[in-house]
Protein backbone atom coordinates (compact mmCIF):
# COMPACT_ATOMS: atom_id res chain seq x y z
CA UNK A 1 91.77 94.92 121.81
CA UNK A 2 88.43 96.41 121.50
CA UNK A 3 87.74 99.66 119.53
CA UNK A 4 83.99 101.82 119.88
CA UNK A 5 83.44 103.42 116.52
CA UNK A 6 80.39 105.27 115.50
CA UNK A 7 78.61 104.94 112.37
CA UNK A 8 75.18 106.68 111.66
CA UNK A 9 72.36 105.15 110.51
CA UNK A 10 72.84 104.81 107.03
CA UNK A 11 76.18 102.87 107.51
CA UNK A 12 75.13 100.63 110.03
CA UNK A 13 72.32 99.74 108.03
CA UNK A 14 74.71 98.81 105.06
CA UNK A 15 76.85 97.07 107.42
CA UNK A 16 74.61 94.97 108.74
CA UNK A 17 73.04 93.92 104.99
CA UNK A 18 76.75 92.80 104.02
CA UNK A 19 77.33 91.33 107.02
CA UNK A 20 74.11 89.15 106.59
CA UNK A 21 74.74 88.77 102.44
CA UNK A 22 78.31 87.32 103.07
CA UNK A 23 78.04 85.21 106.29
CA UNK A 24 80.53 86.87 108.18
CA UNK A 25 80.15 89.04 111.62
CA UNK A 26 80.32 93.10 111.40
CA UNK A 27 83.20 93.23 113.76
CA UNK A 28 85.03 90.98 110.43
CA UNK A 29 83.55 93.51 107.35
CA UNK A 30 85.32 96.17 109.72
CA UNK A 31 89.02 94.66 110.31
CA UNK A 32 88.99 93.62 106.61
CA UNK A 33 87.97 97.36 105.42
CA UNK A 34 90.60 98.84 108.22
CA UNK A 35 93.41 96.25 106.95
CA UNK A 36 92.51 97.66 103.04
CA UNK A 37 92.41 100.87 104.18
CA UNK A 38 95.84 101.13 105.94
CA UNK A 39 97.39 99.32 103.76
CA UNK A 40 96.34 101.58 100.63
CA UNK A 41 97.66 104.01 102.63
CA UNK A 42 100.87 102.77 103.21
CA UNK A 43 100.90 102.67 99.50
CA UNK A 44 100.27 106.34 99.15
CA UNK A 45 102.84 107.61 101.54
CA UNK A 46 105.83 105.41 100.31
CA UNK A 47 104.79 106.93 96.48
CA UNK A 48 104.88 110.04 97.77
CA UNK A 49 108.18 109.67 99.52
CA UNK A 50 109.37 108.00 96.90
CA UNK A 51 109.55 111.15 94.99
CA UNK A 52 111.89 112.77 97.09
CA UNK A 53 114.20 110.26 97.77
CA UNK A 54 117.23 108.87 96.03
CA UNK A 55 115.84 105.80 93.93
CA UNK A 56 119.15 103.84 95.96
CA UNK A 57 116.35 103.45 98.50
CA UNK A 58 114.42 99.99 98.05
CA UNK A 59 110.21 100.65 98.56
CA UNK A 60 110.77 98.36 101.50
CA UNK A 61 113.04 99.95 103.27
CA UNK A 62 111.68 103.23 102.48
CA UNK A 63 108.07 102.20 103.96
CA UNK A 64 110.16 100.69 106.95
CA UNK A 65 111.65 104.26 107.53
CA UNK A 66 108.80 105.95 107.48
CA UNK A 67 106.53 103.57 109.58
CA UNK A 68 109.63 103.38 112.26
CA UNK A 69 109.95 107.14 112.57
CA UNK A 70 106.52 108.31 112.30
């Protein structure tokens, strides 16, 4: 699956210098940064819900909850 994202100058710019410092394409720099991302995410939300559940919940299940009926 392909995605078009914009980035302005400045970005691309950095982008491309990591790209070229670590030997790996762009299109890699941005799957590994959107993996990190959602997963930090993920994080955040289950903490959050976490609060206002019953602690009978396990974090797994809880995250699997909320990621089912988003």
């Amino acid at each position: 699956m392909q995605v078009l994202v914009r980035l302005s100058d400045e970005m691309y710019a950095e982008l491309e210098k990591l790209s070229k410092i670590l030997g790996v394409s762009k299109a890699e720099i941005m799957r590994i940064a959107l993996k990190e991302y959602i997963a930090k995410k993920r994080k955040s939300v289950t903490r959050r819900m976490r609060a206002i559940v019953k602690p009978k919940i396990s974090l797994e299940k809880l995250e699997e909850i909320y990621w089912v009926y988003r």
